[in-house]
N, C-alpha and C. Protein backbone atom coordinates (compact mmCIF):
# COMPACT_ATOMS: atom_id res chain seq x y z
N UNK A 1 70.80 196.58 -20.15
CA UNK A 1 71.25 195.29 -20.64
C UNK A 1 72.46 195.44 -21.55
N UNK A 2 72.17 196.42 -22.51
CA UNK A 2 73.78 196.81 -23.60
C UNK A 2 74.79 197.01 -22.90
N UNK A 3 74.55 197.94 -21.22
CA UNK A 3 75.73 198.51 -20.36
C UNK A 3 76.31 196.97 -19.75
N UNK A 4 75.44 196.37 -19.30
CA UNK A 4 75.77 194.99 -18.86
C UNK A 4 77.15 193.88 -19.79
N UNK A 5 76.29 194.01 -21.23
CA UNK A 5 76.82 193.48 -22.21
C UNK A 5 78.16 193.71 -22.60
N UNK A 6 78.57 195.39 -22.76
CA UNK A 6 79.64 195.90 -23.00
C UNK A 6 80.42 195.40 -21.93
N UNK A 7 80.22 195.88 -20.67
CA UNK A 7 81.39 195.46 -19.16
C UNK A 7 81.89 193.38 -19.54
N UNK A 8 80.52 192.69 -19.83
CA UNK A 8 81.22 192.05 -19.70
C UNK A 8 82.32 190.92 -21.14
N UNK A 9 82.08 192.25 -22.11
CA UNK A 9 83.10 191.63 -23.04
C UNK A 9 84.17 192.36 -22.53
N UNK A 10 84.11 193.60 -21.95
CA UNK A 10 85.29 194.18 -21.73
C UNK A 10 86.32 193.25 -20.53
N UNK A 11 85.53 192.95 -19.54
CA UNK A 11 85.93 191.52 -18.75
C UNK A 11 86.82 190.48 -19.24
N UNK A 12 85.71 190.26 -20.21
CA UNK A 12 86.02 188.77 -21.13
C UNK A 12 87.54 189.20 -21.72
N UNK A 13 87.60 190.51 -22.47
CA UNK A 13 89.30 190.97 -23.06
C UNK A 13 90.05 191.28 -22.12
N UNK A 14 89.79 191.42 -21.11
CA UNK A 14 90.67 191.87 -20.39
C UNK A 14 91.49 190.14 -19.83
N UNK A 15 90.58 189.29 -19.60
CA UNK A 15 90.96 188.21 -19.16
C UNK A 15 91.54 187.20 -19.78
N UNK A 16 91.25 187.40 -21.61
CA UNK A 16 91.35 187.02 -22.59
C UNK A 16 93.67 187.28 -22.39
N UNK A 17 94.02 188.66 -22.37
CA UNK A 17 95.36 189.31 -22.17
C UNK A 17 95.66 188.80 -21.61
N UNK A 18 95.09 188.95 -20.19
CA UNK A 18 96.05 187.92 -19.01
C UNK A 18 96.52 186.57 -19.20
N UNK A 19 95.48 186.10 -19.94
CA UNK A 19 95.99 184.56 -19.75
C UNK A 19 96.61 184.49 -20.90
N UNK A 20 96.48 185.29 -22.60
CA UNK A 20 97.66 185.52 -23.17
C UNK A 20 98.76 185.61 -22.68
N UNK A 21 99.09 186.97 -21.58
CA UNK A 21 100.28 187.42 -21.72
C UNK A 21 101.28 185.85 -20.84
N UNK A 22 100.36 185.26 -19.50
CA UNK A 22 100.61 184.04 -19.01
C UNK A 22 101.15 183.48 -19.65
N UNK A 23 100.38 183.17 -21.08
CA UNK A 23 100.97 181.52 -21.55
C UNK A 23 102.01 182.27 -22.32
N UNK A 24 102.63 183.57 -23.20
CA UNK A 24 103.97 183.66 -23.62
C UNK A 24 104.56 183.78 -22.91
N UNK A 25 104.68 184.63 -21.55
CA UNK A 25 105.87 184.44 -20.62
C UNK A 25 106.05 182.99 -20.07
N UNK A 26 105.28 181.96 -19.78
CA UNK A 26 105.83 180.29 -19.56
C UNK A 26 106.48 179.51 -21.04
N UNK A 27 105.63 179.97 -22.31
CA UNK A 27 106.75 179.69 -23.17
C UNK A 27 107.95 180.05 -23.46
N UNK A 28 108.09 181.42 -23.00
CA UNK A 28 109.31 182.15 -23.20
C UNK A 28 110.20 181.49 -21.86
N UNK A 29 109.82 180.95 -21.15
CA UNK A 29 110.52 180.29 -20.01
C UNK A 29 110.52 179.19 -20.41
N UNK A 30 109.93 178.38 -20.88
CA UNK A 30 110.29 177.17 -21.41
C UNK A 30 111.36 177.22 -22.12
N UNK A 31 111.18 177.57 -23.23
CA UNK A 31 112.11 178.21 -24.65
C UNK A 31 113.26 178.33 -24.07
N UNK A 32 113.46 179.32 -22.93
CA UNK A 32 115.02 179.58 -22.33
C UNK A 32 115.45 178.28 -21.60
N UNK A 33 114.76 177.31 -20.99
CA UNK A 33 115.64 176.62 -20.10
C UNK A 33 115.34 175.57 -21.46
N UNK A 34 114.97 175.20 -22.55
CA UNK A 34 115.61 174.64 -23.44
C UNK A 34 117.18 174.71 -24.19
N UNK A 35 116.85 175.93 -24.47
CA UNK A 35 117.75 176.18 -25.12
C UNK A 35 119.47 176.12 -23.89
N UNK A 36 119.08 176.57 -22.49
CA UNK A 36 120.19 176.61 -22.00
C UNK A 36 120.83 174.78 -21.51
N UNK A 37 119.29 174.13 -21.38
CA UNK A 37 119.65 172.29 -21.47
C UNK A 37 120.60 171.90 -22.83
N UNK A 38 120.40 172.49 -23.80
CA UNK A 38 120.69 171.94 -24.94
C UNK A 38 122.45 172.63 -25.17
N UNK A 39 122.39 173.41 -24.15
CA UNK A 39 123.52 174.20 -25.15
C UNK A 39 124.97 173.07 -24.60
N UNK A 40 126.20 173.36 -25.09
CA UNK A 40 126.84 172.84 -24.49
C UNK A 40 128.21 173.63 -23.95
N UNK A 41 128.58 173.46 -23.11
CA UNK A 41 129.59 174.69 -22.25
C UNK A 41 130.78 173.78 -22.37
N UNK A 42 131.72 174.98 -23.07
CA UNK A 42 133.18 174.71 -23.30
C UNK A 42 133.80 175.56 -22.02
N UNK A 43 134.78 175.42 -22.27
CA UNK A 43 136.27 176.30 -21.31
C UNK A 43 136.33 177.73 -22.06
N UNK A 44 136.66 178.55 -21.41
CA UNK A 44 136.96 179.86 -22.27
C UNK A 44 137.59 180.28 -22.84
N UNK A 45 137.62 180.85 -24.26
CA UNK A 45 138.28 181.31 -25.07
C UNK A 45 139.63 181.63 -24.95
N UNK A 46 140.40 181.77 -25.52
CA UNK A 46 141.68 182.35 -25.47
C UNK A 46 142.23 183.31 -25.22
N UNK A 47 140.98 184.51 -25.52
CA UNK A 47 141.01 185.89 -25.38
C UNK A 47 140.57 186.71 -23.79
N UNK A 48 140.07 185.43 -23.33
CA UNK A 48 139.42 185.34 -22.05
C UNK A 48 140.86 185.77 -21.31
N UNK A 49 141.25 187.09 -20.60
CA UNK A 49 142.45 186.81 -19.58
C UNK A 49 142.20 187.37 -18.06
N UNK A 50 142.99 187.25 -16.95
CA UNK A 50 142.39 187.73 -15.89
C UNK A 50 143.59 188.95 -16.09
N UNK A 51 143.31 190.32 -15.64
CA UNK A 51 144.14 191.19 -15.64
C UNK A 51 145.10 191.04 -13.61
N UNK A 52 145.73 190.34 -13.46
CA UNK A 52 146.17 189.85 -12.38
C UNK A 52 147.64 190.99 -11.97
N UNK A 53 148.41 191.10 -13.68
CA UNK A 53 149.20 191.42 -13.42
C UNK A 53 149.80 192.79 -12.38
N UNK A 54 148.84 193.70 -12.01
CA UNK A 54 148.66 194.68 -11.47
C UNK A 54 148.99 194.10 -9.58
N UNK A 55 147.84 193.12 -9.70
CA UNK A 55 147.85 192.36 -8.72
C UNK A 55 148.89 192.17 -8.01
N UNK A 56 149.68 191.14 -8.92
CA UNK A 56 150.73 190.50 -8.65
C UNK A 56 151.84 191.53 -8.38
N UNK A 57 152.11 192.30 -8.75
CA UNK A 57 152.80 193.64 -8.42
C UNK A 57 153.08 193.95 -7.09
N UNK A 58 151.71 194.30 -6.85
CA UNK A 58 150.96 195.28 -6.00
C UNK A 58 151.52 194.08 -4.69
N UNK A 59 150.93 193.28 -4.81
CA UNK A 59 151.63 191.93 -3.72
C UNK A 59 152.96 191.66 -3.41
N UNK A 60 153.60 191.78 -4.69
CA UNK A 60 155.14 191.38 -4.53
C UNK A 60 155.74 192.83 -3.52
N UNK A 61 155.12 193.81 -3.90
CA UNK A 61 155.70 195.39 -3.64
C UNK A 61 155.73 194.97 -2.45
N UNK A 62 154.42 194.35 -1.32
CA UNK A 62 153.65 194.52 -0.09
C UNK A 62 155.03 193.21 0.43
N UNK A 63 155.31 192.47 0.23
CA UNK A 63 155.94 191.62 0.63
C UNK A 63 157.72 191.76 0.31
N UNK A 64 157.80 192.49 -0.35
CA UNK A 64 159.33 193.47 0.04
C UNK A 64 158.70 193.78 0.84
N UNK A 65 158.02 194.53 1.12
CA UNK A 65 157.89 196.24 1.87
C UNK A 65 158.08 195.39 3.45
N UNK A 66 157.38 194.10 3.55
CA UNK A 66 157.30 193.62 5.02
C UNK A 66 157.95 192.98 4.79
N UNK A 67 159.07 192.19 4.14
CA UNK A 67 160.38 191.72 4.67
C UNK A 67 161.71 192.80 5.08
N UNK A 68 161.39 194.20 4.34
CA UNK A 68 161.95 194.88 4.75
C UNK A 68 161.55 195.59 6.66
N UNK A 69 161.02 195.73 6.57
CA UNK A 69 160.11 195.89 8.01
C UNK A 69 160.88 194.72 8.64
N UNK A 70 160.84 193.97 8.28
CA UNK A 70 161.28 192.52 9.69
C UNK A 70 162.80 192.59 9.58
N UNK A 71 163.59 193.07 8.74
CA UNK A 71 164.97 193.45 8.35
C UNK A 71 165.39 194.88 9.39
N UNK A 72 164.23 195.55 9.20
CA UNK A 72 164.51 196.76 10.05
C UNK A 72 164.67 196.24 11.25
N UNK A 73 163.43 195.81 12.23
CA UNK A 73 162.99 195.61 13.66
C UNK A 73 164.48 194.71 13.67
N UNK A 74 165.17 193.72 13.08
CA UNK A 74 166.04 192.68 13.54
C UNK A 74 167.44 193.72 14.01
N UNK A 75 167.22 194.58 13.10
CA UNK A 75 168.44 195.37 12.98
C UNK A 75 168.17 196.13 14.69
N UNK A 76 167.40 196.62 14.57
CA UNK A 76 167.14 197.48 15.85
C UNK A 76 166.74 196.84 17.14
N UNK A 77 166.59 195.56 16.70
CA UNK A 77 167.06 194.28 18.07
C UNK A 77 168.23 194.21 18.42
N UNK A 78 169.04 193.98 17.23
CA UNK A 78 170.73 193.79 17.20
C UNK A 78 171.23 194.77 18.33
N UNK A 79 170.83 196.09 17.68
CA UNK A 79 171.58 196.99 18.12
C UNK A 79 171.31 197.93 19.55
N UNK A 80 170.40 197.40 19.72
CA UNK A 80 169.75 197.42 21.56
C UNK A 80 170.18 196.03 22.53
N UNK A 81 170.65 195.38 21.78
CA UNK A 81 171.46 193.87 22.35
C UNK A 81 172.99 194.39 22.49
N UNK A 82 173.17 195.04 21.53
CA UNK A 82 174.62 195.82 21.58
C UNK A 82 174.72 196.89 23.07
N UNK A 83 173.81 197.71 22.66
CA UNK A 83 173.82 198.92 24.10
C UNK A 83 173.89 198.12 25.36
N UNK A 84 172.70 197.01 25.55
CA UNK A 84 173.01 196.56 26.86
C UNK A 84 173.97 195.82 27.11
N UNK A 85 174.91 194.94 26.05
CA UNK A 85 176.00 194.52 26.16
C UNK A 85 177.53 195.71 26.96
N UNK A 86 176.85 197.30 25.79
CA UNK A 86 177.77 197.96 26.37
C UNK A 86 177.67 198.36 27.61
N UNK A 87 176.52 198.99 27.88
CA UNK A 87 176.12 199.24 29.27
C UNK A 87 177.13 198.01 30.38
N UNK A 88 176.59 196.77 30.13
CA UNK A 88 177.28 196.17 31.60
C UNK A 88 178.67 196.29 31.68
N UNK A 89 178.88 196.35 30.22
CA UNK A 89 180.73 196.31 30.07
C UNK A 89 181.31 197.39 30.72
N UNK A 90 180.65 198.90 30.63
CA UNK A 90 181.06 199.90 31.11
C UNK A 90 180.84 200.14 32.64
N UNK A 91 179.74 199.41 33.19
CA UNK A 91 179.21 199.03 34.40
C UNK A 91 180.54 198.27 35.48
N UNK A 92 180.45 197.49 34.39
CA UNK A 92 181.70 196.64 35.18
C UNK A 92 182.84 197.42 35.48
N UNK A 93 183.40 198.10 34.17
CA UNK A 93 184.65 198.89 34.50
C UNK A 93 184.53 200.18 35.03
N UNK A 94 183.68 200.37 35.30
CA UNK A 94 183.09 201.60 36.68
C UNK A 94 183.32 201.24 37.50
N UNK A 95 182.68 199.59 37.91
CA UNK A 95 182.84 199.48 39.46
C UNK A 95 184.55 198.93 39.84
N UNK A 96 184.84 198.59 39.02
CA UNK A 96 186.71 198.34 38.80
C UNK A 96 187.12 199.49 38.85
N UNK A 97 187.13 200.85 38.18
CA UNK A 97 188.02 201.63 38.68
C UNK A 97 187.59 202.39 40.26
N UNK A 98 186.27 202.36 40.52
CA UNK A 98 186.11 202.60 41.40
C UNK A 98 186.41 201.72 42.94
N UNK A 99 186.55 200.57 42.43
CA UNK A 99 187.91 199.45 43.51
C UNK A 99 188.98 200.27 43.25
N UNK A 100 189.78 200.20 42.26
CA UNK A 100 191.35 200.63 42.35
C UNK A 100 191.06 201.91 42.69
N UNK A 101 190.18 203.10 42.75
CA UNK A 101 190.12 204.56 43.68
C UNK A 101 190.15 204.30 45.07
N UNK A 102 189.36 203.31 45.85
CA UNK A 102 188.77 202.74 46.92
C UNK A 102 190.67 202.15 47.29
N UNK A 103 191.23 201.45 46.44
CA UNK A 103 192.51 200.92 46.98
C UNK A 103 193.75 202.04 46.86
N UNK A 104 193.52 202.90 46.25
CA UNK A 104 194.68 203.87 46.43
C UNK A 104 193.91 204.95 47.16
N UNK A 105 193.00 204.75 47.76
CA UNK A 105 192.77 206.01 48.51
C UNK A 105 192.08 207.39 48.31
């Protein structure tokens, strides 16, 4: 009967904790979404900055770097527009001197 007795106060404390530890963690949850209802939210400080400038760098660099790229390729359009320009020109006056060979014989 004493062994009986002991288990079930030990029960009783043990159950006694739980529903302690229960009801401070729902107050402690209460407590917080009070306090965060109540608070009131400004804009951020002054000191608040985004470190961007690195960023912005790093971007500007990338955008030379590919207007230079499209500066290149135009250039090396140009100048393959040039070759085949020369090509026919020289084409042509190939097949012209090769008339005036053909007419003198």
């Amino acid at each position: 009967r004493v062994d009986q007795l002991k288990y079930d106060v030990q029960h009783l404390q043990t159950a006694l904790r739980n529903f302690q530890q229960r009801r401070y963690l729902r107050e402690q949850q209460e407590r917080q979404r009070e306090e965060l209802l109540a608070r009131t939210f400004t804009t951020n400080d002054s000191d608040t900055t985004i470190p961007i400038d690195e960023t912005l760098q790093f971007n500007e660099s990338l955008q030379s770097a590919h207007r230079g790229m499209d500066e290149l390729i135009g250039s090396g359009t140009n100048i393959l527009q040039g070759l085949r320009d020369q090509r026919v020109t020289l084409k042509g006056t190939h097949k012209k001197i090769l008339d005036v060979a053909n007419m003198l014989g």
